[in-house]
N, C-alpha and C. Protein backbone atom coordinates (compact mmCIF):
# COMPACT_ATOMS: atom_id res chain seq x y z
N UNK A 1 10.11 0.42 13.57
CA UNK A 1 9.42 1.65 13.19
C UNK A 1 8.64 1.43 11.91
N UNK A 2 7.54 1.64 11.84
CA UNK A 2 6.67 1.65 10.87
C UNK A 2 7.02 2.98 9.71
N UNK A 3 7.62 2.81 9.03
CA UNK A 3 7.50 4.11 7.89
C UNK A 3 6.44 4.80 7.40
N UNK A 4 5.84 3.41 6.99
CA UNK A 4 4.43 3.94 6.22
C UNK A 4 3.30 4.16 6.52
N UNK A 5 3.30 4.12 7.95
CA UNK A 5 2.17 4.84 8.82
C UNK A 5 1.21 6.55 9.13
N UNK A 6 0.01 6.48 8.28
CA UNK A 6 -0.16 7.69 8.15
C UNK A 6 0.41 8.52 7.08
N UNK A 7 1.02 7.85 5.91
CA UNK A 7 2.05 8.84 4.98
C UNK A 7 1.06 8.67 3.66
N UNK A 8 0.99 9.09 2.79
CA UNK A 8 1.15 8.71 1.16
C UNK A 8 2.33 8.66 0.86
N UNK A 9 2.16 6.87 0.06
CA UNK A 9 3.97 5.68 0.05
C UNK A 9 3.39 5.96 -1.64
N UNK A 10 4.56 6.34 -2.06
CA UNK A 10 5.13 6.11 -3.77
C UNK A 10 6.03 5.01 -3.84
N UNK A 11 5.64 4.14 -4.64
CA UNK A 11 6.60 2.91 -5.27
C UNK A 11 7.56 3.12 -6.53
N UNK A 12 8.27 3.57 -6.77
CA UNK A 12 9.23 3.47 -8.31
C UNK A 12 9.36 2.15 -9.14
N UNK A 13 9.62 2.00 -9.87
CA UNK A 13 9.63 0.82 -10.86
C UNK A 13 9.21 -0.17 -10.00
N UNK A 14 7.89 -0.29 -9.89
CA UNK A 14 7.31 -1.40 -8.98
C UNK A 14 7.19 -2.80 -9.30
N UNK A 15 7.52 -2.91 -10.71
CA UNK A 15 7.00 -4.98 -11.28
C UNK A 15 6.06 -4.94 -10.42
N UNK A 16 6.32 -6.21 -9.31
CA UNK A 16 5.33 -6.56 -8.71
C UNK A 16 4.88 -6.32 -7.27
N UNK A 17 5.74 -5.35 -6.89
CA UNK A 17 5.01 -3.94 -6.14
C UNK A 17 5.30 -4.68 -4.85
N UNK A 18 5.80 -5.65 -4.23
CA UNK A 18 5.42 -6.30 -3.62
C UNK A 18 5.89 -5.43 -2.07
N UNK A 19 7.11 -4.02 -1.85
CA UNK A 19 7.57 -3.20 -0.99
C UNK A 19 5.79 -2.18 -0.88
N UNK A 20 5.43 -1.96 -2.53
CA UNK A 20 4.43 -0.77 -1.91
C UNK A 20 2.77 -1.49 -1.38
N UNK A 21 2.84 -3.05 -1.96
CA UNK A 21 1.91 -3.73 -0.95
C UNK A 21 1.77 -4.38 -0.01
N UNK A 22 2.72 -4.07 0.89
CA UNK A 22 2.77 -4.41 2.10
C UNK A 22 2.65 -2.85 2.81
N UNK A 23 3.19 -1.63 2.15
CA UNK A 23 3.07 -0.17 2.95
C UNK A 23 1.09 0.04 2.76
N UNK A 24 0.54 -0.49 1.94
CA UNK A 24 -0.66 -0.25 1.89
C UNK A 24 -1.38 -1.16 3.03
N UNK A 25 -1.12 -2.29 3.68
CA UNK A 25 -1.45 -2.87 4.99
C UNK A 25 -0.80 -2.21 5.98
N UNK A 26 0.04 -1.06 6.04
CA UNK A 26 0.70 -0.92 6.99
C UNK A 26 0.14 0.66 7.72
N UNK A 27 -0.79 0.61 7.27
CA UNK A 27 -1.37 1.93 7.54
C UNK A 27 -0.92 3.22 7.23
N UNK A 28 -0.94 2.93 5.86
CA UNK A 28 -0.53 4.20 4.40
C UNK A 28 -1.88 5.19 4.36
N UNK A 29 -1.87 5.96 4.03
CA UNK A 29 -2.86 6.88 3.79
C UNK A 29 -3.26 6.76 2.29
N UNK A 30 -2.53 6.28 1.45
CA UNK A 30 -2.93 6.13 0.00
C UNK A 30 -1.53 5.25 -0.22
N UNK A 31 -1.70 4.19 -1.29
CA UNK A 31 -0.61 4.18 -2.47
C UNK A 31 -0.25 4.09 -3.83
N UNK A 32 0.56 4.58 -4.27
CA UNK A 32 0.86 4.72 -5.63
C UNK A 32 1.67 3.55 -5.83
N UNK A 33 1.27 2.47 -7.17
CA UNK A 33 2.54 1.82 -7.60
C UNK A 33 3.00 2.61 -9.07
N UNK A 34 4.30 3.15 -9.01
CA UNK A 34 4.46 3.13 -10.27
C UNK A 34 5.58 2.53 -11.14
N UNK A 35 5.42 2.37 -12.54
CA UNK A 35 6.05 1.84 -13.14
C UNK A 35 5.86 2.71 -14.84
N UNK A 36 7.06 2.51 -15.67
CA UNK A 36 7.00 3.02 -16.80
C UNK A 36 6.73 2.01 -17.78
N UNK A 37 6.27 0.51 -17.44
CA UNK A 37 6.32 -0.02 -18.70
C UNK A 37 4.89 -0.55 -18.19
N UNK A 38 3.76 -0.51 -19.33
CA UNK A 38 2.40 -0.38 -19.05
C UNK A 38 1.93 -1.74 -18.91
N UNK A 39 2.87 -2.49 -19.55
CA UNK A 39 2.25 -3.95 -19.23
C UNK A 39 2.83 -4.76 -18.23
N UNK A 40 3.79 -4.31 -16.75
CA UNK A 40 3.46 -4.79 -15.74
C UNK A 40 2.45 -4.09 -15.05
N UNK A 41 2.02 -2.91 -15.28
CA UNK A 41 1.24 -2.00 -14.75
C UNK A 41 0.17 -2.98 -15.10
N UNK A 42 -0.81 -3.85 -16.25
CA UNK A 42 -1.72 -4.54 -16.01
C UNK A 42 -1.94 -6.08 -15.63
N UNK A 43 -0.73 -6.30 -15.71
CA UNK A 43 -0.65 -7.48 -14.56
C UNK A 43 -1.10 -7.47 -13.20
N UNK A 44 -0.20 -5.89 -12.96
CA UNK A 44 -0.59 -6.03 -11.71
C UNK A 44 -1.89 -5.95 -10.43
N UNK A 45 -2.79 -5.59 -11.83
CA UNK A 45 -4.13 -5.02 -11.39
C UNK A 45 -5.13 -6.11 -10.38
N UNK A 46 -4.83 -7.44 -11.10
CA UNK A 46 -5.31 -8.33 -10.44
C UNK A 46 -4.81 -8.22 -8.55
N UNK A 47 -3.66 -8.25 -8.97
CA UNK A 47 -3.18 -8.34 -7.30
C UNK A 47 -4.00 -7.06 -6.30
N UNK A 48 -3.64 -6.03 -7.29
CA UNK A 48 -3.94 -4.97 -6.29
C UNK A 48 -5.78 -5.16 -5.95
N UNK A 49 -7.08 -5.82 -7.27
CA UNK A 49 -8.19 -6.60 -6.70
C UNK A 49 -8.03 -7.01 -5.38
N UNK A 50 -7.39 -8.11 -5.43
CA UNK A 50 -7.31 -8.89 -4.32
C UNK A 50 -6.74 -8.08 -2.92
N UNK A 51 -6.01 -7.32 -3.04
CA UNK A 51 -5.41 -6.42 -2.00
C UNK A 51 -6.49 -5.57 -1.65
N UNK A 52 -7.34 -5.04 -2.10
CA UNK A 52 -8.56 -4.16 -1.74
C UNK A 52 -9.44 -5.08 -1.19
N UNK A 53 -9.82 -6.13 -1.26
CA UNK A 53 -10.52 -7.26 -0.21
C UNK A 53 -9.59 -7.16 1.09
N UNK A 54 -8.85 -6.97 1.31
CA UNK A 54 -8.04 -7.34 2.68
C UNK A 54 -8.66 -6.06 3.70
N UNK A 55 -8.63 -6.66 5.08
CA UNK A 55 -8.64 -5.60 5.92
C UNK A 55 -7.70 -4.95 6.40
N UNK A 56 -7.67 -3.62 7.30
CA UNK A 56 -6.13 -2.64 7.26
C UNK A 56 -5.51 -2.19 5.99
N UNK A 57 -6.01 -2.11 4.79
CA UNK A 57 -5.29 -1.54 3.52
C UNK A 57 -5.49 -0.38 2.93
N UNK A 58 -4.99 0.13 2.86
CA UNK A 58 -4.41 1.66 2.37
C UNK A 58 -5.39 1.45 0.91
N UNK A 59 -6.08 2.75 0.64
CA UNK A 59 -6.30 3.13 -1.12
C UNK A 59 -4.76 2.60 -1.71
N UNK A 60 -5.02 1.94 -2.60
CA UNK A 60 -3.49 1.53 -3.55
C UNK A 60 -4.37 1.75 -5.07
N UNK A 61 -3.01 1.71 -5.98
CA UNK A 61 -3.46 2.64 -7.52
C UNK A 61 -2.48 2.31 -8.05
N UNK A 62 -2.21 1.43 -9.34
CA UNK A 62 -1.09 1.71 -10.39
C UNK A 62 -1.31 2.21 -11.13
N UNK A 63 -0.02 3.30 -11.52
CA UNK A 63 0.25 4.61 -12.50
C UNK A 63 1.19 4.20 -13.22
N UNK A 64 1.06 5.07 -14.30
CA UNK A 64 2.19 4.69 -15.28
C UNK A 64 2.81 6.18 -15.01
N UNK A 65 4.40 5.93 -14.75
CA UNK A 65 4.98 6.96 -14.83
C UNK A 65 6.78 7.31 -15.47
N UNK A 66 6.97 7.67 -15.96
CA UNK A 66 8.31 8.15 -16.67
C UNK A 66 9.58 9.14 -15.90
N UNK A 67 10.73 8.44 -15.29
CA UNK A 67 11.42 9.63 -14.38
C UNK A 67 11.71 10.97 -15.30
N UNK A 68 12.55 10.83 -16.48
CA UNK A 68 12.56 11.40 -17.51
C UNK A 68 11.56 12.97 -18.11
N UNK A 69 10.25 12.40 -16.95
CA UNK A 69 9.39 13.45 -17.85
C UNK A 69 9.58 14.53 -16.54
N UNK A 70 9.46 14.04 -14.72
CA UNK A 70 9.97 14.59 -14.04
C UNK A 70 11.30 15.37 -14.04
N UNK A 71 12.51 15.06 -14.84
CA UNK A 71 13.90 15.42 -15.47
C UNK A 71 13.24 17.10 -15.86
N UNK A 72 12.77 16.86 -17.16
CA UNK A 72 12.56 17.55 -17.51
C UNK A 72 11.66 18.58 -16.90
N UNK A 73 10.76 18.68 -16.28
CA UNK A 73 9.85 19.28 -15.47
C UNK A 73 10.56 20.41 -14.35
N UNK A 74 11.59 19.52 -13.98
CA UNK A 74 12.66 20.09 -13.15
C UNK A 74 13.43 21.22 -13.79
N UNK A 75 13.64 20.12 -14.85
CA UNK A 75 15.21 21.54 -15.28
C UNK A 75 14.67 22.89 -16.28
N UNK A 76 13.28 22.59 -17.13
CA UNK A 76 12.37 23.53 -17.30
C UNK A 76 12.25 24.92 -16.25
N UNK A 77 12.00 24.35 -15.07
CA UNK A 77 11.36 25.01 -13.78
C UNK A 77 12.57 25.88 -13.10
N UNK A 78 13.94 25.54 -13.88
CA UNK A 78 15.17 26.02 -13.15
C UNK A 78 15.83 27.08 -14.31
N UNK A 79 15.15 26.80 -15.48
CA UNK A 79 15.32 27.65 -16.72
C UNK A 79 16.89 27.15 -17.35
N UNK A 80 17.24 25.86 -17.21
CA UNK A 80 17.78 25.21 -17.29
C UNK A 80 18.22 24.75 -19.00
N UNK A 81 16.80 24.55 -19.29
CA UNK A 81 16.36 23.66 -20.84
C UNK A 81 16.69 22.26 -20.11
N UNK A 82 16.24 21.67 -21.32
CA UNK A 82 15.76 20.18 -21.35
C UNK A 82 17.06 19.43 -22.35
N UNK A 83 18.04 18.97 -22.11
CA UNK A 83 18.93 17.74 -22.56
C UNK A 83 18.70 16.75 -23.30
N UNK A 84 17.74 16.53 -22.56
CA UNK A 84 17.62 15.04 -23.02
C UNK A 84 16.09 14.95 -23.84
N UNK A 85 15.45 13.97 -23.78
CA UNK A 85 14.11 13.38 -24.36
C UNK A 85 13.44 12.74 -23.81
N UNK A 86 11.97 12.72 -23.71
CA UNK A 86 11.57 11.86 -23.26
C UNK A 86 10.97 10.53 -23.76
N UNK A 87 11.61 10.32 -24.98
CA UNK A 87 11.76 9.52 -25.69
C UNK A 87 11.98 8.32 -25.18
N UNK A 88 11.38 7.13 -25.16
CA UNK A 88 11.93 5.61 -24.00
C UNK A 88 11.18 4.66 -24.33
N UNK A 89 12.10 3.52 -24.10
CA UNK A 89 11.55 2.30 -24.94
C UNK A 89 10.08 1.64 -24.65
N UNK A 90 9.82 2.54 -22.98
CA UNK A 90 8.58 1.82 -23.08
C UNK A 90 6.84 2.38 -23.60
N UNK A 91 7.91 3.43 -24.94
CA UNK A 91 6.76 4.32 -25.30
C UNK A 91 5.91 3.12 -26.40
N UNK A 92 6.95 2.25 -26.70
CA UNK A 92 6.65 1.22 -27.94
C UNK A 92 5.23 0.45 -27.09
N UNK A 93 5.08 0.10 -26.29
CA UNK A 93 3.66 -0.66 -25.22
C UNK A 93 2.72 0.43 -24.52
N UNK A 94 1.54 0.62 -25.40
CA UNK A 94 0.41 1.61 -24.87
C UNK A 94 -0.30 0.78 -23.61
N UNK A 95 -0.76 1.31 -23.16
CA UNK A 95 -1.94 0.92 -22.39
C UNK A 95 -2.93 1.67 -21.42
N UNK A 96 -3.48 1.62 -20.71
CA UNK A 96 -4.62 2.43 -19.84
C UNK A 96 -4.33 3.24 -18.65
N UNK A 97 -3.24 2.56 -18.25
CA UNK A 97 -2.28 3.43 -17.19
C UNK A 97 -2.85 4.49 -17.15
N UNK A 98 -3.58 5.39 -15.96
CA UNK A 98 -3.50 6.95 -15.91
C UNK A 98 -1.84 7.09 -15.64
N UNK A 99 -1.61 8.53 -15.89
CA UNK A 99 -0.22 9.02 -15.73
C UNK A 99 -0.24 9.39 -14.36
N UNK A 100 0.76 9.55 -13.36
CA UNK A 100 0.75 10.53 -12.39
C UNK A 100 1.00 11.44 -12.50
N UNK A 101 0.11 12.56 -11.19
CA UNK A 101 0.11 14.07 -11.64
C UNK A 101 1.16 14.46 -11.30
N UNK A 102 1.75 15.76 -12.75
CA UNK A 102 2.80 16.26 -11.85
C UNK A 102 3.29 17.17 -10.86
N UNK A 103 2.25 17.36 -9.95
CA UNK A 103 2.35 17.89 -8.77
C UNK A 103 2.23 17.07 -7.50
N UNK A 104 1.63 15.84 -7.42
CA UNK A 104 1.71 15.32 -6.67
C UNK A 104 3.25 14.50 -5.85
N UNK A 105 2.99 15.10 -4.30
CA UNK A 105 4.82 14.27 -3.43
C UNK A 105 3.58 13.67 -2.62
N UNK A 106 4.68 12.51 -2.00
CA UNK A 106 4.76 12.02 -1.06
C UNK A 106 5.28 11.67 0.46
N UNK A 107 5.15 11.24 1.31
CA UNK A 107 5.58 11.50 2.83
C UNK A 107 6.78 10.43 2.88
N UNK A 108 6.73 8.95 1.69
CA UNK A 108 7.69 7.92 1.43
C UNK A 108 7.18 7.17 0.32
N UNK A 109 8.76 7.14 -0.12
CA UNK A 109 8.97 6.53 -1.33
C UNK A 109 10.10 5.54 -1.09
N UNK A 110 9.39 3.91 -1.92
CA UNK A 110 9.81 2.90 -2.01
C UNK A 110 10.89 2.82 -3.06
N UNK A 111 12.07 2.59 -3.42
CA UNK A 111 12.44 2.05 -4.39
C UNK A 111 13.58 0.98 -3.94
N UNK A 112 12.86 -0.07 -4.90
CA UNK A 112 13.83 -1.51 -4.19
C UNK A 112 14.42 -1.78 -5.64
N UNK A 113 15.55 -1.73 -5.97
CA UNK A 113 16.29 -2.71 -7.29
C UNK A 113 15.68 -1.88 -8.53
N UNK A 114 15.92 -0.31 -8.58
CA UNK A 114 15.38 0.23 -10.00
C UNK A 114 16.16 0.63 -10.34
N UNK A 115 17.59 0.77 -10.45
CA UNK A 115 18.37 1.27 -10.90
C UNK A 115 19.37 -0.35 -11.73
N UNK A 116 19.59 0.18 -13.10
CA UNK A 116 19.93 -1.10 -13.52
C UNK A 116 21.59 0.35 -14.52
N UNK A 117 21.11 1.27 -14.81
CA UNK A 117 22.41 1.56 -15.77
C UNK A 117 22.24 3.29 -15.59
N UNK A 118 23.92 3.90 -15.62
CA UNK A 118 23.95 4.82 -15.39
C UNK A 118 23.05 5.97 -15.62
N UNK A 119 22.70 5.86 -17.32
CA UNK A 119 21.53 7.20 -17.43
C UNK A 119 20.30 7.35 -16.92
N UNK A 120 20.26 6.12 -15.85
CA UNK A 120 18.92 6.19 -14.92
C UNK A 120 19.06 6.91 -13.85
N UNK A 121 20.35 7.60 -13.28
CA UNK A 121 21.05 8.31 -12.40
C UNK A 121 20.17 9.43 -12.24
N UNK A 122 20.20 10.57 -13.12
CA UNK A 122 19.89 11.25 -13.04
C UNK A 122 18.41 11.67 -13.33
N UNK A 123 17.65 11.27 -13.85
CA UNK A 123 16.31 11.40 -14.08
C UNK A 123 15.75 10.57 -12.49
N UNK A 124 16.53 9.62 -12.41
CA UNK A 124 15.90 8.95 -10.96
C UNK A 124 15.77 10.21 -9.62
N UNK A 125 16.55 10.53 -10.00
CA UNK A 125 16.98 11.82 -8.71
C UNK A 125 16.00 13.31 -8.77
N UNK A 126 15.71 13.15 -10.01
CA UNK A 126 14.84 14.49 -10.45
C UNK A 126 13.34 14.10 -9.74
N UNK A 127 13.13 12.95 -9.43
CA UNK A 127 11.97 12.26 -9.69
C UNK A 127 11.86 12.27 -7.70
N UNK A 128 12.95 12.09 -7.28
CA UNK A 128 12.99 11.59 -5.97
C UNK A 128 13.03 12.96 -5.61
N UNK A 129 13.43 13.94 -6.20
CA UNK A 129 13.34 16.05 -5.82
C UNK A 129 12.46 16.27 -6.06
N UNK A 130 11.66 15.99 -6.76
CA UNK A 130 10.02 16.51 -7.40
C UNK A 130 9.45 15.91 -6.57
N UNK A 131 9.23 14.92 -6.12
CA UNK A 131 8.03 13.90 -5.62
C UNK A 131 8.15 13.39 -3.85
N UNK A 132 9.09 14.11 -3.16
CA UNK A 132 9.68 13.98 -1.83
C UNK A 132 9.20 15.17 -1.40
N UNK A 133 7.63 14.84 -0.42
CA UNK A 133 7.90 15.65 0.63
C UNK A 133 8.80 16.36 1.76
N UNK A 134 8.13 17.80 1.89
CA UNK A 134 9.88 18.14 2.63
C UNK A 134 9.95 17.69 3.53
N UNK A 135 9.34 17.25 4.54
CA UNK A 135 9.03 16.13 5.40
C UNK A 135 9.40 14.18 5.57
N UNK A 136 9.62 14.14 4.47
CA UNK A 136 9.32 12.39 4.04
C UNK A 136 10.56 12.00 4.10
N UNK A 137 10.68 10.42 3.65
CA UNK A 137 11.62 9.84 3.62
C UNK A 137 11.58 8.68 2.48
N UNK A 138 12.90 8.16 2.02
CA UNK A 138 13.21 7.31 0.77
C UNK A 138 13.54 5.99 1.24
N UNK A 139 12.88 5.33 1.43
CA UNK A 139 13.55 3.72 1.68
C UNK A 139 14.30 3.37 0.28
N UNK A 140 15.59 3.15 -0.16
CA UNK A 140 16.23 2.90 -1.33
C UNK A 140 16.89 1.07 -1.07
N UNK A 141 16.61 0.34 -1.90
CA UNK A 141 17.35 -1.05 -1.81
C UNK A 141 18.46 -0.80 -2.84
N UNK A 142 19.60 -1.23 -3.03
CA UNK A 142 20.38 -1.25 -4.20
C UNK A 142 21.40 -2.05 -3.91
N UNK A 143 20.92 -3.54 -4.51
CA UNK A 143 21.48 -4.79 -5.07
C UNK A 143 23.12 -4.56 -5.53
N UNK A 144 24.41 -5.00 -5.71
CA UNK A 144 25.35 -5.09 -6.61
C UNK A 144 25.01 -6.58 -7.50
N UNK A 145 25.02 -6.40 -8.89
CA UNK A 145 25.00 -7.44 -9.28
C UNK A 145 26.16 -7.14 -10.98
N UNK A 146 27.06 -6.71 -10.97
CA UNK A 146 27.47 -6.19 -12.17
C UNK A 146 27.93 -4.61 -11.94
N UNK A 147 27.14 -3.93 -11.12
CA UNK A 147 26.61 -2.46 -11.26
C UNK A 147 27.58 -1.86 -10.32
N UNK A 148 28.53 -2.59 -9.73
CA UNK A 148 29.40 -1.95 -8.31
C UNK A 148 29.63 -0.08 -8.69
N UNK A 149 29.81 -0.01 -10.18
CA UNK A 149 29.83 1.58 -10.43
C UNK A 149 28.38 2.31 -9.50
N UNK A 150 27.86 2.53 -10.28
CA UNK A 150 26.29 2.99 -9.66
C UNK A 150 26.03 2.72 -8.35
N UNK A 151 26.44 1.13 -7.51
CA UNK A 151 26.70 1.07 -6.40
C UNK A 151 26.89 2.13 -5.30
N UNK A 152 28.19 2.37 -5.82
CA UNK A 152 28.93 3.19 -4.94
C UNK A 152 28.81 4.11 -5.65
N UNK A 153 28.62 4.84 -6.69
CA UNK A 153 28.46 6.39 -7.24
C UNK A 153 26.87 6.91 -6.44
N UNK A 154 25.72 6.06 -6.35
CA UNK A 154 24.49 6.90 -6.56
C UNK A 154 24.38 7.12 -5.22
N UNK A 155 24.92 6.63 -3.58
CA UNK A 155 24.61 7.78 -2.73
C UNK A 155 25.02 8.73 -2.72
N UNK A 156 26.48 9.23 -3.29
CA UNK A 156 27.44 10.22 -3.00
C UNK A 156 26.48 11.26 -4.12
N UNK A 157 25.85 10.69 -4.78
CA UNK A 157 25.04 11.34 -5.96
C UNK A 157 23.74 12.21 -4.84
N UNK A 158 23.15 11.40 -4.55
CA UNK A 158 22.13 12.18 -3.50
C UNK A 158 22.04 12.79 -2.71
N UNK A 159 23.74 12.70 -1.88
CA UNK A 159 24.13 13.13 -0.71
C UNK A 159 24.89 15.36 -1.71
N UNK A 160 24.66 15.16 -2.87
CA UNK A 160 25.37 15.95 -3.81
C UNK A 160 24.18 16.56 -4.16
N UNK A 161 23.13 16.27 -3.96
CA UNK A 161 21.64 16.70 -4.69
C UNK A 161 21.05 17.19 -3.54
N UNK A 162 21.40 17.18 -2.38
CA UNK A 162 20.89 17.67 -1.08
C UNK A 162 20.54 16.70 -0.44
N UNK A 163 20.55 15.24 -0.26
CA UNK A 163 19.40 14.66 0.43
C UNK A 163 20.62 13.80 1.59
N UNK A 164 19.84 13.65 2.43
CA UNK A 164 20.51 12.91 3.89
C UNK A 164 20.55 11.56 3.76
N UNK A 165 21.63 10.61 3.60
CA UNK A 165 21.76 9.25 3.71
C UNK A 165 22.02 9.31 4.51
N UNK A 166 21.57 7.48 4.64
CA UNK A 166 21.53 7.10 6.16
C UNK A 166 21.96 5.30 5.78
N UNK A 167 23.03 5.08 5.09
CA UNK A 167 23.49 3.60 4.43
C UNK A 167 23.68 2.71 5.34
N UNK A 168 23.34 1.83 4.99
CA UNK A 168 23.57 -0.02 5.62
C UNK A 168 24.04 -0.94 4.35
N UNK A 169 25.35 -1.42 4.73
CA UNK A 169 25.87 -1.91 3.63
C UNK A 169 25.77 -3.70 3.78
N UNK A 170 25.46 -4.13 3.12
CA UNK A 170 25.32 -5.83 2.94
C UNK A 170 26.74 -6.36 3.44
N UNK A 171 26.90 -7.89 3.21
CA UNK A 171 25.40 -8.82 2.96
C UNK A 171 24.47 -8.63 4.49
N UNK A 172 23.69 -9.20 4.02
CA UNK A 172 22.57 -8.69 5.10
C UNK A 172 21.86 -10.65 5.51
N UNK A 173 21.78 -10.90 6.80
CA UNK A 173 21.08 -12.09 6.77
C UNK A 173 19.52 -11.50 6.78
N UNK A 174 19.05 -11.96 5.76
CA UNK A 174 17.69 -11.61 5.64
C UNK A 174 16.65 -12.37 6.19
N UNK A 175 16.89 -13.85 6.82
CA UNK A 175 16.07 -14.50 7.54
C UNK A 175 16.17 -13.77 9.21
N UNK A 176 17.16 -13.18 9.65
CA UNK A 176 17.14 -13.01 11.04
C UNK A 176 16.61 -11.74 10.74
N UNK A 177 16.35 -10.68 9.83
CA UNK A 177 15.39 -9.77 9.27
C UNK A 177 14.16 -9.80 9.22
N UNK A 178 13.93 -10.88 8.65
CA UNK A 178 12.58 -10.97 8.94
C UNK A 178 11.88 -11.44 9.84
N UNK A 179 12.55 -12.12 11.04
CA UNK A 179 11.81 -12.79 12.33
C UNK A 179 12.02 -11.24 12.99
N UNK A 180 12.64 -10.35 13.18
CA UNK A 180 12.94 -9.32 13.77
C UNK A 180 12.15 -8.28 13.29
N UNK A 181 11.89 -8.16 11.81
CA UNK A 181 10.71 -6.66 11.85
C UNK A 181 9.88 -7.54 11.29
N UNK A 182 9.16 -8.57 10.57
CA UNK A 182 8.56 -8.63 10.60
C UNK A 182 7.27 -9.28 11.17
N UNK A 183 6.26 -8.75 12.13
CA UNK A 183 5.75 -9.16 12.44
C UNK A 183 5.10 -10.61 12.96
N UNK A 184 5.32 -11.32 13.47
CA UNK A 184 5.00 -12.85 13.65
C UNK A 184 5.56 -13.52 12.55
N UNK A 185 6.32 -13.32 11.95
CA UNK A 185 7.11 -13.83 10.61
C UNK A 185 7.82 -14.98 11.36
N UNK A 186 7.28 -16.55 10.71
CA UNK A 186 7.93 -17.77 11.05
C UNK A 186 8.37 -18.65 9.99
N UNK A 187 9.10 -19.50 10.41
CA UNK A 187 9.79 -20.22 8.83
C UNK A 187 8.22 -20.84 8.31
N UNK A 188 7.41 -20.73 9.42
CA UNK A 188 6.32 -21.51 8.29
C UNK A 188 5.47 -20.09 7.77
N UNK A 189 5.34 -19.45 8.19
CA UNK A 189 5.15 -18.25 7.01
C UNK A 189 6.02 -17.91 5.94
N UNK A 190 7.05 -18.40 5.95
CA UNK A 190 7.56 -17.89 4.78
C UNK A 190 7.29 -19.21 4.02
N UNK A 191 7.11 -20.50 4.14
CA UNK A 191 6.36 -21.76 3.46
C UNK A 191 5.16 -21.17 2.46
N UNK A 192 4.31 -20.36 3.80
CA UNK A 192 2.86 -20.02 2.72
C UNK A 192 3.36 -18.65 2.00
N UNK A 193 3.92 -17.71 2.35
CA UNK A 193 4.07 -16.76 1.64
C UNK A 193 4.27 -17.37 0.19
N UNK A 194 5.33 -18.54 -0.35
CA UNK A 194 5.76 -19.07 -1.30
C UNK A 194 5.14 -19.82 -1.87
N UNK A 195 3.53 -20.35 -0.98
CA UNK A 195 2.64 -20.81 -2.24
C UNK A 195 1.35 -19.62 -1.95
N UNK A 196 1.62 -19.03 -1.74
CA UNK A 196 0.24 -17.64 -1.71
C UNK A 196 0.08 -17.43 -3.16
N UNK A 197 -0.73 -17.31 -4.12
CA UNK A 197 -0.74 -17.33 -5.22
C UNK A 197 -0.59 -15.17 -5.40
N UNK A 198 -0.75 -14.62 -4.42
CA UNK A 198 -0.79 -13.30 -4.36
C UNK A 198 1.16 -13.05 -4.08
N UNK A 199 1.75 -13.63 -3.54
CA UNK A 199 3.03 -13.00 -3.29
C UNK A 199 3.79 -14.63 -3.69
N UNK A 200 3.95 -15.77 -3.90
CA UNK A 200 4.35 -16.68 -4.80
C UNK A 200 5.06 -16.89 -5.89
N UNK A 201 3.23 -16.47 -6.72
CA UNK A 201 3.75 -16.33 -8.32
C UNK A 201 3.20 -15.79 -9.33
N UNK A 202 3.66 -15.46 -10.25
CA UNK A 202 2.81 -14.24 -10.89
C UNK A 202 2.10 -14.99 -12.13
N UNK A 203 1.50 -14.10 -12.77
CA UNK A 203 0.19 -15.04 -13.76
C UNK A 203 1.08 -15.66 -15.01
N UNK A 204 1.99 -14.89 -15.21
CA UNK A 204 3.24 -15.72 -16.10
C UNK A 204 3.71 -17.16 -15.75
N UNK A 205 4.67 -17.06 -14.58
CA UNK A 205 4.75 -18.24 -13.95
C UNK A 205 3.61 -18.90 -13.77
N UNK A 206 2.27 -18.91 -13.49
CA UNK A 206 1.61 -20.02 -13.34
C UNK A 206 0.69 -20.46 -14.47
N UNK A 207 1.33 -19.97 -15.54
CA UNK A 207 0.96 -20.38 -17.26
C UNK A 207 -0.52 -19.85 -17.25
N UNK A 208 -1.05 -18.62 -16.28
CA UNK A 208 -2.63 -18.21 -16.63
C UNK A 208 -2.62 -17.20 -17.78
């Protein structure tokens, strides 16, 4: 099943986006990458160049965006007050980033590996209530690497916030994954995928 067919796809802490640029070949109606720290946001600009040369690709766009400011937006809107701050470390790195609007949802939202420590819990969730069409759906990845708390706390968290899980629990063989959804995917595609200088390696790694 194609998810991102026909939808506007939101990416969450995207680095190098690489879930919301493949939904933009996949016949997305638009995509958003976003991220809160502004200087993967201009790394990534190059790629997304090169991704607008391709044929079959979705409008794609990196935004700079903050869950935190969604937090607040929310609990404002519920007459709630505001807790917390939106105060965050990646206010210390300016850059050109437009912000995303805060009215704009989406039909699906990507988030692969953004959750790293508990107080991301809840602003993450404000962000996934604000920005989730009532219609749409959340593709969520979430790694254990240290984190088994958050692991196992943040579906019961969503499933508590209203939203419908639908879990698959690891390990996962990810090579018989990818001959299976993805498309003509062969061990020698995954050879070039790994010297593609677009999905490979990033301008860090290749000392540019």
């Amino acid at each position: 099943t194609n998810l991102a067919w026909g939808k506007d796809v939101l990416e969450l802490g995207c680095g190098r986006a690489l879930p919301g640029l493949l939904a933009a070949q996949c016949g997305s109606t638009r995509v958003i990458l976003t991220d809160c720290d502004h200087r993967a946001l201009d790394m990534l600009r190059p790629t997304i160049d090169v991704q607008l040369q391709l044929e079959d690709h979705g409008p794609t766009e990196a935004m700079y965006m903050l869950w935190e400011e969604d937090q607040k937006l929310l609990e404002d809107a519920t007459e709630e007050g505001f807790s917390g701050s939106t105060r965050h470390w990646s206010n210390s790195h300016t850059g050109t980033s437009a912000k995303i609007p805060d009215d704009d949802t989406f039909g699906l939202i990507l988030c692969s590996d953004v959750l790293y420590f508990a107080k991301q819990e809840l602003p993450l969730i404000c962000t996934l209530k604000r920005r989730l069409h009532p219609e749409g759906s959340i593709l969520f990845v979430l790694p254990e690497r240290g984190n088994s708390g958050i692991t196992n706390r943040f579906p019961q968290m969503l499933r508590d916030a209203g939203f419908h899980v639908f879990q698959d629990i690891g390990p996962f063989d990810w090579e018989k994954l990818q001959e299976e959804h993805v498309l003509g995917y062969t061990a020698e595609q995954d050879q070039e995928d790994k010297d593609s200088p677009l999905l490979g390696r990033t301008d860090h790694e290749s000392g540019k």
